[in-house]
Protein backbone atom coordinates (compact mmCIF):
# COMPACT_ATOMS: atom_id res chain seq x y z
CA UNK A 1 0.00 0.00 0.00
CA UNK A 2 2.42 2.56 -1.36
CA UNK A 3 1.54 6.57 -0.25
CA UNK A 4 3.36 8.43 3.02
CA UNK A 5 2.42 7.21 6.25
CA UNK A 6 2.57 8.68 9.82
CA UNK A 7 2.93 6.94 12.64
CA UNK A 8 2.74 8.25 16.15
CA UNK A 9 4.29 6.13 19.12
CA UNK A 10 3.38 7.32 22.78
CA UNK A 11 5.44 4.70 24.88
CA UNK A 12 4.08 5.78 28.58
CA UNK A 13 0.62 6.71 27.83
CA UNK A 14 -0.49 5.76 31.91
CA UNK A 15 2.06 7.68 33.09
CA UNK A 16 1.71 10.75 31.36
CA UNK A 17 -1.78 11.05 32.08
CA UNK A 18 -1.22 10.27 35.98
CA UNK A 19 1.24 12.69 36.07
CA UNK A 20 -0.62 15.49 34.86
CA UNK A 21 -2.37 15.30 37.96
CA UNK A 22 0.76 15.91 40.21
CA UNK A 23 1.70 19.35 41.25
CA UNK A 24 5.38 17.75 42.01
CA UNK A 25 7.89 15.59 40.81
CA UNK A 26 7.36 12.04 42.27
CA UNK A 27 8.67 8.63 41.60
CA UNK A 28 6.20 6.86 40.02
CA UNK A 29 6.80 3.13 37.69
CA UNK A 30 3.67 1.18 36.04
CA UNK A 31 4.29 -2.45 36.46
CA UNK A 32 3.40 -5.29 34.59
CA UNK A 33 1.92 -7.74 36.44
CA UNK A 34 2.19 -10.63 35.06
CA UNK A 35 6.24 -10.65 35.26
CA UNK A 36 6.63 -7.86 37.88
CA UNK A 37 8.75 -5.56 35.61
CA UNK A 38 8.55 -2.20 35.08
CA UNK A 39 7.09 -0.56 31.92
CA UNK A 40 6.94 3.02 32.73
CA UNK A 41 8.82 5.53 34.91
CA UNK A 42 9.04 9.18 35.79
CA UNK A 43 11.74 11.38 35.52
CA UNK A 44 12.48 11.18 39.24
CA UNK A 45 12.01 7.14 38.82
CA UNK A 46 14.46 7.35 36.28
CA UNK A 47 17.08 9.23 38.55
CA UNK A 48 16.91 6.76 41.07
CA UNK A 49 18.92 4.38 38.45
CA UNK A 50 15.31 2.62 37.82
CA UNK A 51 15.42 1.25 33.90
CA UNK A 52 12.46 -0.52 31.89
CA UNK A 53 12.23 -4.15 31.87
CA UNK A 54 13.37 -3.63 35.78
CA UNK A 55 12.16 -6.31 38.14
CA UNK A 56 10.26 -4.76 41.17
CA UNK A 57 12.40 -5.84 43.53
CA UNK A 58 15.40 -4.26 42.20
CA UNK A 59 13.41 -0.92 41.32
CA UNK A 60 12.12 -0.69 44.80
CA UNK A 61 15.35 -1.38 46.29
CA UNK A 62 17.03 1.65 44.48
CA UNK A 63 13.78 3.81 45.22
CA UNK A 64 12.35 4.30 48.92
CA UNK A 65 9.83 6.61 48.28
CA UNK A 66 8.57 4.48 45.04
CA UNK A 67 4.87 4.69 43.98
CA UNK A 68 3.72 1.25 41.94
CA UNK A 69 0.75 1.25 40.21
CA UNK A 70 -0.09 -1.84 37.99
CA UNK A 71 -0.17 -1.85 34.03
CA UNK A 72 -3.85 -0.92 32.32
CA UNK A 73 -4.32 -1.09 28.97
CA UNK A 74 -7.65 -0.14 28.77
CA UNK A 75 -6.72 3.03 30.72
CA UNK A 76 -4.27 3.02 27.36
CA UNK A 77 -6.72 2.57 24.69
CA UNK A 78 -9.06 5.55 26.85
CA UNK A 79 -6.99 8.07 26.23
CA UNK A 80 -5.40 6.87 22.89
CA UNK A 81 -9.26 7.18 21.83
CA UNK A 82 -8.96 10.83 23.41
CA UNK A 83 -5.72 11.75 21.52
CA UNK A 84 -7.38 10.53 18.40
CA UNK A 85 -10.04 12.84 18.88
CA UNK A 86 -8.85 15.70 19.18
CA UNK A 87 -6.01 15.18 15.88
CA UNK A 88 -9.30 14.11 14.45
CA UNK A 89 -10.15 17.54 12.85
CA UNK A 90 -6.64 17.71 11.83
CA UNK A 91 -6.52 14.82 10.02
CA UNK A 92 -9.45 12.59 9.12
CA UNK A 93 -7.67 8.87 8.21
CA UNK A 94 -6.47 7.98 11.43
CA UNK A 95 -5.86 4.22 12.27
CA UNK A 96 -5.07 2.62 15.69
CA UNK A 97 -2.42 0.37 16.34
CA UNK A 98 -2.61 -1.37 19.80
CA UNK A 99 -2.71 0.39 22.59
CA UNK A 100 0.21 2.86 22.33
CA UNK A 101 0.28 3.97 18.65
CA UNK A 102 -1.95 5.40 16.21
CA UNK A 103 -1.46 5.19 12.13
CA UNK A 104 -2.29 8.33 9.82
CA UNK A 105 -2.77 8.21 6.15
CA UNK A 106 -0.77 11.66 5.58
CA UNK A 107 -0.59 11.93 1.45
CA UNK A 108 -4.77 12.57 1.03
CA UNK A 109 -4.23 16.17 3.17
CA UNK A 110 -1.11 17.30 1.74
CA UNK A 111 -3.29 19.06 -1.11
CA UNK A 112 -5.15 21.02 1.54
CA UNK A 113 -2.19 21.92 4.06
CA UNK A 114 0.33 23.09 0.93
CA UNK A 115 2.59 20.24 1.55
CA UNK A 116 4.01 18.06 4.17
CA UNK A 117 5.77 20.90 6.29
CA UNK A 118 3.00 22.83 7.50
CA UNK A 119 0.52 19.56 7.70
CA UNK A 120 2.89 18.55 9.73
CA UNK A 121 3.27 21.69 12.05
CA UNK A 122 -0.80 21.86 12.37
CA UNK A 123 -0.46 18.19 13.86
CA UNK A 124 2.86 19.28 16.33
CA UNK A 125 1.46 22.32 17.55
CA UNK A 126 -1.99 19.54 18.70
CA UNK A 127 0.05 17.05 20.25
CA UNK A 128 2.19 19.19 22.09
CA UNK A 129 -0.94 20.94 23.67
CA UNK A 130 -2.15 17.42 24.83
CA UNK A 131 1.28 16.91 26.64
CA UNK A 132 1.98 13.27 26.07
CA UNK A 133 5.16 11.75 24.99
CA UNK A 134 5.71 10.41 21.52
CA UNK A 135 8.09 8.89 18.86
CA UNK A 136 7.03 9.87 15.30
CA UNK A 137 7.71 9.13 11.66
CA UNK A 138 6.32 9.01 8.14
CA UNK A 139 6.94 6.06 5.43
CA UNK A 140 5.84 5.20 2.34
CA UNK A 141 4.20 2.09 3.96
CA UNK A 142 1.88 1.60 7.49
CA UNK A 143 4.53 -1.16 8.36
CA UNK A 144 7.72 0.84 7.20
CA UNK A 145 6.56 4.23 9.39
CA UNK A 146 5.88 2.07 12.10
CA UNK A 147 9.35 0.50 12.65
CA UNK A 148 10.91 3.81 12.55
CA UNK A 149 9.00 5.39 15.12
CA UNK A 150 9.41 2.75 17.31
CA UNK A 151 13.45 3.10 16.35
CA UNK A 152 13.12 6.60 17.06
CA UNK A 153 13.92 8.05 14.26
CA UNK A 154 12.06 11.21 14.24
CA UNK A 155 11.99 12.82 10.88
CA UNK A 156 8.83 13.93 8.58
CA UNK A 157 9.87 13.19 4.92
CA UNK A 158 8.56 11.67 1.27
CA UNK A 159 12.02 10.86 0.15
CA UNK A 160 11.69 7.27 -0.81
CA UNK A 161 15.88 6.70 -0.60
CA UNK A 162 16.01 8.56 2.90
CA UNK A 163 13.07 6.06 4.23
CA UNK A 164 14.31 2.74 2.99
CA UNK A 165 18.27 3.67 4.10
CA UNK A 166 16.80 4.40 7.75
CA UNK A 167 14.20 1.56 7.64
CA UNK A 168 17.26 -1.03 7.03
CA UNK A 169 18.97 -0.05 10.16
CA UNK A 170 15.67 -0.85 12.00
CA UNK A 171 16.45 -4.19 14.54
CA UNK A 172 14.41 -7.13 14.38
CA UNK A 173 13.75 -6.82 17.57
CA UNK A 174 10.89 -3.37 16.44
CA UNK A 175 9.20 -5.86 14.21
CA UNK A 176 6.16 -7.61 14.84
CA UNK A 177 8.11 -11.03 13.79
CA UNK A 178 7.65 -13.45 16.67
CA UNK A 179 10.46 -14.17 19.20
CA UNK A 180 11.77 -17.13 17.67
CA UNK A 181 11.76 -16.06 14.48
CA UNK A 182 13.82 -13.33 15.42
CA UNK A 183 16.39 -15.61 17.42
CA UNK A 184 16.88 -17.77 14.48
CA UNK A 185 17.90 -14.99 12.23
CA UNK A 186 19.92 -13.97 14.58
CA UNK A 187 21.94 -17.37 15.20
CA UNK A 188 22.62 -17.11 11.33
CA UNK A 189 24.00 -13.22 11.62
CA UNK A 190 21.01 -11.07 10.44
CA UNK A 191 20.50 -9.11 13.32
CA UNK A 192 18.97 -5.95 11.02
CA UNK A 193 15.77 -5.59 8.84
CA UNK A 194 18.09 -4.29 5.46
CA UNK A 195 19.90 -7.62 5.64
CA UNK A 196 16.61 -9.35 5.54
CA UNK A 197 15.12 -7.20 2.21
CA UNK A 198 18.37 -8.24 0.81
CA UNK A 199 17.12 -12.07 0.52
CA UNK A 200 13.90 -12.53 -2.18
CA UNK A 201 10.63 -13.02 -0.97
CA UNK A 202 10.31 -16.25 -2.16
CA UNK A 203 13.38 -17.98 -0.90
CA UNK A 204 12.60 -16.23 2.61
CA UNK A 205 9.45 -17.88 2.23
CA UNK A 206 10.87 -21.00 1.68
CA UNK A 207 14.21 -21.04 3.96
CA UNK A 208 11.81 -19.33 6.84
CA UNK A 209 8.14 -19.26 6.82
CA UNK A 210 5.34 -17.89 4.61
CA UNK A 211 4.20 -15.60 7.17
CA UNK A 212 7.67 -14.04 7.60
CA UNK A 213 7.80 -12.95 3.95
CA UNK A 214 4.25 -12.03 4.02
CA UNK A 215 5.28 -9.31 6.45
CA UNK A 216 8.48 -8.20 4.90
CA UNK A 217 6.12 -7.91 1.53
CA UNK A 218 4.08 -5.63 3.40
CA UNK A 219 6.62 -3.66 5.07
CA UNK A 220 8.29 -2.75 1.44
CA UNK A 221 5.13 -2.04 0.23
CA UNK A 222 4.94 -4.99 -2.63
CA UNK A 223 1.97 -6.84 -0.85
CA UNK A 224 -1.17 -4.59 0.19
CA UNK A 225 -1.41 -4.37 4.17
CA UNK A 226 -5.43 -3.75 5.09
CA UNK A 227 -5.88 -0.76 7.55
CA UNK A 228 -9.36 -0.18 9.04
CA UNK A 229 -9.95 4.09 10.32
CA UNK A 230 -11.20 5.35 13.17
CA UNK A 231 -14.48 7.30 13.09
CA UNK A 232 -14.95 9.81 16.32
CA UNK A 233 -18.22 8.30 18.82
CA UNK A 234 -21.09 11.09 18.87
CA UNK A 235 -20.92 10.93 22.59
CA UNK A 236 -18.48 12.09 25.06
CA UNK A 237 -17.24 9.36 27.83
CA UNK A 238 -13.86 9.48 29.60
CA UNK A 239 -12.32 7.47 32.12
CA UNK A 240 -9.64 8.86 34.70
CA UNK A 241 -7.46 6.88 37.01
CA UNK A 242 -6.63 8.72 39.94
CA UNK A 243 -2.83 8.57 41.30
CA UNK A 244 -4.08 8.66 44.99
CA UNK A 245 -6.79 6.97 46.19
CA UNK A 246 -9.12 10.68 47.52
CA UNK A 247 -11.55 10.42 50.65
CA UNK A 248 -12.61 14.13 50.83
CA UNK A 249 -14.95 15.39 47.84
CA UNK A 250 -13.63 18.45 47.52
CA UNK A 251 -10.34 17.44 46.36
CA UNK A 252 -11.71 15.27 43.79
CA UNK A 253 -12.01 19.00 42.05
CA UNK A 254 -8.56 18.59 40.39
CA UNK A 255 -8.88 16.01 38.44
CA UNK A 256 -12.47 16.48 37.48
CA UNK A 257 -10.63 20.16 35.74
CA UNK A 258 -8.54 17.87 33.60
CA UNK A 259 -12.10 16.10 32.49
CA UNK A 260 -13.46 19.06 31.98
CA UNK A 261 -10.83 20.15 29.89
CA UNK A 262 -11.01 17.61 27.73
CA UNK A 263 -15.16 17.77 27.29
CA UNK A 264 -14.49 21.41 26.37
CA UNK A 265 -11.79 20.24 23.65
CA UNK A 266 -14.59 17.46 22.51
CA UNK A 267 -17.40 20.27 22.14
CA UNK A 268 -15.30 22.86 20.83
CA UNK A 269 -14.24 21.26 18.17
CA UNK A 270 -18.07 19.84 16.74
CA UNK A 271 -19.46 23.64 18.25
CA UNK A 272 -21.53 21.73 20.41
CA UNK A 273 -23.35 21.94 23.91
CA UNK A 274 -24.50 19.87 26.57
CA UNK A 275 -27.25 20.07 28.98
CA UNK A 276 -26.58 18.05 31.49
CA UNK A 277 -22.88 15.82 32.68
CA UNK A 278 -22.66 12.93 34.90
CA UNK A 279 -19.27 11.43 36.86
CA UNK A 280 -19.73 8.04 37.73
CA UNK A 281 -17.13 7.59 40.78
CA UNK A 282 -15.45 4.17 41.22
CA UNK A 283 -15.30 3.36 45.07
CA UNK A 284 -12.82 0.88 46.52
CA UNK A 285 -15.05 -1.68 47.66
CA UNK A 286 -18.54 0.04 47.80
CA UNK A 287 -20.94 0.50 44.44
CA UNK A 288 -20.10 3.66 42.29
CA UNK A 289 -21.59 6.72 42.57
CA UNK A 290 -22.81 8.80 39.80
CA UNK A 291 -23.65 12.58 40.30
CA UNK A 292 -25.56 14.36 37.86
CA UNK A 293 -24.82 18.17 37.01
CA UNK A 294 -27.39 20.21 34.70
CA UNK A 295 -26.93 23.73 32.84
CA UNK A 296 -30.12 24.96 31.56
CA UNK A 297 -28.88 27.06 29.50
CA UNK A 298 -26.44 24.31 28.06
CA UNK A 299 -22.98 24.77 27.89
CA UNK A 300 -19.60 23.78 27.06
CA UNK A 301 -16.87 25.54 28.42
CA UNK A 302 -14.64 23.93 31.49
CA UNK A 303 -14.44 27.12 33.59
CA UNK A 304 -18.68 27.43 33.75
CA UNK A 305 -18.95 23.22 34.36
CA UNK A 306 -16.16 23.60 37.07
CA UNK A 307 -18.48 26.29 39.50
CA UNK A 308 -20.99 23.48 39.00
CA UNK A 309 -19.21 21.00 40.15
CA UNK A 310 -17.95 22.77 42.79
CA UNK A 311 -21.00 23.69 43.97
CA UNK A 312 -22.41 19.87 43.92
CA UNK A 313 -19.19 18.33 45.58
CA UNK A 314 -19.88 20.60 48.54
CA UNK A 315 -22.90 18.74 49.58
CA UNK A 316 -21.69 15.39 48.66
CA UNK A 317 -20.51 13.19 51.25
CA UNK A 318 -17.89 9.78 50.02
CA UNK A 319 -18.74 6.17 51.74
CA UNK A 320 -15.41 4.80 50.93
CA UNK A 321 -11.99 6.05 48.81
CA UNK A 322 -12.63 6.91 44.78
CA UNK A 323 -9.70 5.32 43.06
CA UNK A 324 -11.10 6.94 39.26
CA UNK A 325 -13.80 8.67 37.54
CA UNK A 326 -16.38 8.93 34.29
CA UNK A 327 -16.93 11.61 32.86
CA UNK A 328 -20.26 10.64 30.45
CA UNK A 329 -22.19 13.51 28.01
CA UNK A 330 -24.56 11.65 26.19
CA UNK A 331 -26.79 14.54 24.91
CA UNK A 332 -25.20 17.43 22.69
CA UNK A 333 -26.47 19.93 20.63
CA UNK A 334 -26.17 22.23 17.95
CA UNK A 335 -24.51 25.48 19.57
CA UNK A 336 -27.17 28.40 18.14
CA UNK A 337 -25.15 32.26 18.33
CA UNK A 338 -26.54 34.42 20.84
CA UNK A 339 -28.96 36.61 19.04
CA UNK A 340 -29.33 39.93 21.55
CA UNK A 341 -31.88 42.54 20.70
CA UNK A 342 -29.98 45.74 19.59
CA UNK A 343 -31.38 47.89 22.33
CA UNK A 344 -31.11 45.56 24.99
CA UNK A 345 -28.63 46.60 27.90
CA UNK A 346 -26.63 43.91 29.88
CA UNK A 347 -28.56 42.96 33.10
CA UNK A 348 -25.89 41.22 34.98
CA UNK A 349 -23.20 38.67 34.32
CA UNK A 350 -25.44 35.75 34.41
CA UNK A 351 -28.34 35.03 32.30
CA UNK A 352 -31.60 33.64 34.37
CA UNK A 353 -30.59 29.63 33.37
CA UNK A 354 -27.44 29.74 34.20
CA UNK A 355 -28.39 31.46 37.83
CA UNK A 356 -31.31 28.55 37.87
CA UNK A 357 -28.13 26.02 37.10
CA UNK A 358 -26.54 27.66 40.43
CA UNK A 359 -29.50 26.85 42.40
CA UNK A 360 -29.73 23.58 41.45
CA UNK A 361 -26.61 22.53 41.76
CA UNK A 362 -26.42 24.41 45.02
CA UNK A 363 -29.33 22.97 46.89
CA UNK A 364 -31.00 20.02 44.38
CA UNK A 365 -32.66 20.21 41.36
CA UNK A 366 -35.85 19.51 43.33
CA UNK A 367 -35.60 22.55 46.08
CA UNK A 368 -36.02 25.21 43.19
CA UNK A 369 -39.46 26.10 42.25
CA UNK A 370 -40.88 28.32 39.53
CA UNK A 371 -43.87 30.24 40.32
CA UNK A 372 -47.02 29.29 37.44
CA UNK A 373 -50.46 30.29 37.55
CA UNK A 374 -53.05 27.48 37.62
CA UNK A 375 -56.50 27.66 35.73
CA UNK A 376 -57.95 27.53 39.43
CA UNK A 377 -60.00 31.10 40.09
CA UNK A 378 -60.09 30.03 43.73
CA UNK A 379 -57.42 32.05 45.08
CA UNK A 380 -55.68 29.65 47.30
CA UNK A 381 -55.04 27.02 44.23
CA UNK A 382 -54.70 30.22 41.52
CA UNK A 383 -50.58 30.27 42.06
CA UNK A 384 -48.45 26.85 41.70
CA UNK A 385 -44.79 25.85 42.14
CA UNK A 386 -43.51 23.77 39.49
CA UNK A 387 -39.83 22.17 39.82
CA UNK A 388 -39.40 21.54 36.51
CA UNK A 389 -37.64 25.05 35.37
CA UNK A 390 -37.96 23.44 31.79
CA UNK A 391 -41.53 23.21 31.84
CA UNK A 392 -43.12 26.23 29.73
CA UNK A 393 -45.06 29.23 31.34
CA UNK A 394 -49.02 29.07 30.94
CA UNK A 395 -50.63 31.79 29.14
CA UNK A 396 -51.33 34.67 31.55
CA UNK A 397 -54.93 36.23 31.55
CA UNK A 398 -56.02 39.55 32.85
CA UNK A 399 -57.26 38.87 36.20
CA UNK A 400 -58.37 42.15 38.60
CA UNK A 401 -56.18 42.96 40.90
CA UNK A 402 -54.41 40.70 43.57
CA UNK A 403 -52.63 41.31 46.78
CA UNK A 404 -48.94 40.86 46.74
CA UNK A 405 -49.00 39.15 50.11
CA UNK A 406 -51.85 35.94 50.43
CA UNK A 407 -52.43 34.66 53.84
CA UNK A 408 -51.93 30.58 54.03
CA UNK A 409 -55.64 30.47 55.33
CA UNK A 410 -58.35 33.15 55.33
CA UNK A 411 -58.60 34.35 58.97
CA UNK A 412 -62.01 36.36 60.83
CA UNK A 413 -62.24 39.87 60.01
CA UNK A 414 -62.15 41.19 63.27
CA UNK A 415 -61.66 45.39 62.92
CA UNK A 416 -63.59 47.90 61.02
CA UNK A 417 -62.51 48.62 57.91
CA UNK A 418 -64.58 51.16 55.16
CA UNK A 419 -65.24 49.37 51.36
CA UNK A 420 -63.57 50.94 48.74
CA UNK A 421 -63.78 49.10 45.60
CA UNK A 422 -66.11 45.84 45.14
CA UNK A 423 -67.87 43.42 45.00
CA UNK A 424 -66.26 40.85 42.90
CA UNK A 425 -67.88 37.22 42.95
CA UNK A 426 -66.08 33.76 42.60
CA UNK A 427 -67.90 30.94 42.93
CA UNK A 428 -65.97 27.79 41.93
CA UNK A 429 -64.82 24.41 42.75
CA UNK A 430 -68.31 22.69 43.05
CA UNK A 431 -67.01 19.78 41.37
CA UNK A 432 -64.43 19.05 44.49
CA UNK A 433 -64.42 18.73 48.26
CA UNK A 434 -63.67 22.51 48.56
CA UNK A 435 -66.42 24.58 46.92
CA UNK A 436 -66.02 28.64 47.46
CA UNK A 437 -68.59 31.19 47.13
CA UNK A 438 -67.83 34.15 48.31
CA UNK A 439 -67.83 38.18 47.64
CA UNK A 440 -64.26 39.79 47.53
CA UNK A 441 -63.90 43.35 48.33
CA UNK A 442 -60.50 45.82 48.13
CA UNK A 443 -60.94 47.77 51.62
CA UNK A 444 -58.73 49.90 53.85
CA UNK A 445 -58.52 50.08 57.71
CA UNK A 446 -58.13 53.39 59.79
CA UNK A 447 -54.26 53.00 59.79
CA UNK A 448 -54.24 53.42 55.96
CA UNK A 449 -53.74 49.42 54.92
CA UNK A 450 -55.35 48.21 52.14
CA UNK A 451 -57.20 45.09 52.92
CA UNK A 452 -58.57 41.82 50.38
CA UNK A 453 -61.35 40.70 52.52
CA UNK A 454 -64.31 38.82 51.64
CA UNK A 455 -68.21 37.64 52.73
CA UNK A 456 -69.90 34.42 52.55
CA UNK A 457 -73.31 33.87 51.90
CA UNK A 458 -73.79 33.49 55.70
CA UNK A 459 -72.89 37.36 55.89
CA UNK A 460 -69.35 36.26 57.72
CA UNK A 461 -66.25 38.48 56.75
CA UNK A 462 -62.76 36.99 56.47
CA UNK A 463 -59.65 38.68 55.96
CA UNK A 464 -57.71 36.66 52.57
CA UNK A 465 -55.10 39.71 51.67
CA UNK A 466 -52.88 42.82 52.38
CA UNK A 467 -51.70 45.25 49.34
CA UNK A 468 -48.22 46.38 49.20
């Protein structure tokens, strides 16, 4: 499959991720389990003499203060799958390649960058904001640019002689040969992948094994080598190991920022919003906890989510240590531009849902109400509270005029007072256990207050009202 190829090797995807949540240098190694050696290290790991391929033992020997976390490769894949969206509108043929590399059809989108350089450049300047480590390199074949990322070799170019003189100083070892077919070449002296092209296909395939010359075919491009591309999920949903196992909510704000982060990147970039986030926390040994954060207006930057949060994690109490987190946004929409009236003056520096979103998340969803009238004309059932702040106003109606201030329960009229405006008569509610007929009247006492009073047919006055 002849073209230019990229190929993008992140060696310590765990650990780079972990340590972004670390405000200090600390030894940290990922171990693999199975055979208890090491597989990652920091940079203060590293200075304590600790090397890959390190048994345990030995590392923690050389380190005292040595944090050991095991090996995850579906914490891998996570935020390969992350890294791969965001180079997504960058690039659209992207490929992965197990859990620590990801293959990029580069000649379709030289057209539209003006060449290799500056394609090049637009992917740098992505990666380097994401802050992971990498090996890079381009050949003319998926195989070729593979092996010489994982050599190291670090150089963006379509020369065809460069590629093939730095792809035959490649080491077995890089290849995706199997073990013993890399010792036997090496008991017979061919210890590098040029001294292997030098033999033809078909006497490798006899003197070694079909498969063997299957993959050097593919690696020089003269067999086709199937690649199946990655196409971006509509929904967001993150997982985050935590380096430290945290018991007090409020510190779990850190690395919720870094989620946050990277839902803004994942809106941003399809000018989306969401109206509503969840984190699912994983407990040590207790059932996970998912909290639920709305925004009524919808929204999608980090800084707005994070008072949310903030606000949220102040009520919530932990039953046992959160060793990671999921950050899910299933429901995204269309971001619509603001569309202010010309004449219309800034009010304050929050619109109405996102000071409804502060309530909520301040003191539940279910303690704010939203005043509604009811088609009731009994005044005690005329004005409702609603919870749901999405649920659309009723159509008001002209109604005479109320009191501002409605006592919970008419009470006995019990000083004089002179009429001033009335009668007006409701007489409702015959069809339930509370039927009310009475004459309302607007009348002041002698110390000026304006009074909603009323009289039932038995000629008994109540008091229902005072004006403002």
């Amino acid at each position: 499959m002849q073209g230019l190829w990229l190929y993008l090797h992140f060696p310590q995807l765990q650990l780079d991720s972990l340590l972004k949540q670390q405000t200090q240098e600390e030894a940290v190694i990922i171990v693999e389990t199975s055979r208890m050696q090491v597989v990652q290290m920091s940079p203060a790991a590293y200075e304590s003499g600790i090397r890959k391929h390190m048994n345990l033992g030995a590392a923690a020997a050389l380190c005292e203060a040595l944090q050991v976390l095991p090996y995850e490769e579906k914490s891998e894949r996570d935020t390969l799958k992350e890294i791969a969206h965001h180079l997504y509108h960058i690039t659209s043929d992207i490929s992965f390649s197990g859990p620590s590399g990801l293959l990029i059809r580069a000649h379709t989108m030289l057209n539209l960058y003006q060449g290799l350089k500056h394609y090049w450049l637009a992917l740098q300047h992505q990666l380097t904001a994401l802050e992971f480590t990498y090996h890079y390199a381009t050949g003319h074949t998926p195989l070729a640019a593979k092996l010489l990322a994982l050599q190291g070799w670090h150089h963006i170019s379509d020369d065809n002689e460069k590629i093939t003189s730095a792809l035959k100083k490649c080491a077995l070892r890089l290849t995706d040969l199997d073990n013993k077919s890399v010792q036997k070449l090496n008991r017979i002296g061919i210890q590098h992948l040029g001294e292997l092209m030098a033999i033809p296909l078909p006497d490798i395939a006899k003197r070694f094994s079909h498969d063997m010359a299957d993959y050097l075919g593919r690696v020089m491009g003269l067999l086709p080598h199937p690649v199946s591309f990655y196409h971006p999920e509509p929904h967001f949903h993150h997982y985050k190991e935590l380096l430290y196992e945290i018991t007090d909510s409020q510190r779990l704000l850190t690395p919720i920022t870094h989620l946050l982060d990277a839902l803004e990147r994942f809106l941003r970039l399809r000018d989306k919003l969401t109206t509503q986030i969840c984190f699912t926390l994983h407990l040590r040994d207790a059932p996970e906890l998912s909290v639920y954060v709305g925004a009524q207006q919808g929204e999608y930057r980090a800084a707005m989510w994070k008072n949310l949060v903030s606000l949220q994690l102040e009520k919530l109490s932990l039953t046992a240590p959160v060793t990671g987190m999921t950050l899910h946004a299933e429901k995204a929409y269309i971001r619509q531009p603001e569309r202010p009236d010309l004449f219309t003056t800034k009010q304050g520096e929050l619109s109405r849902l996102q000071l409804l979103s502060m309530l909520q998340a301040k003191v539940g969803e279910n303690a704010v109400f939203s005043p509604r009238l009811g088609n009731d004309h009994r005044p005690e059932k005329h004005s409702l509270q609603v919870n749901s702040l999405n649920t659309p106003a009723s159509a008001v109606s002209a109604y005479p005029l109320r009191p501002s201030f409605l006592l919970p329960h008419p009470v006995p009229l019990t000083e004089k007072v002179t009429i001033e405006h009335g009668p007006e008569r409701i007489q409702t509610g015959w069809w339930d256990d509370a039927p009310a007929e009475r004459d309302y009247f607007i009348a002041r006492n002698h110390a000026g207050q304006w009074y909603w009073v009323f009289r039932t047919p038995q000629q008994q006055w109540y008091l229902h009202g005072i004006f403002s």
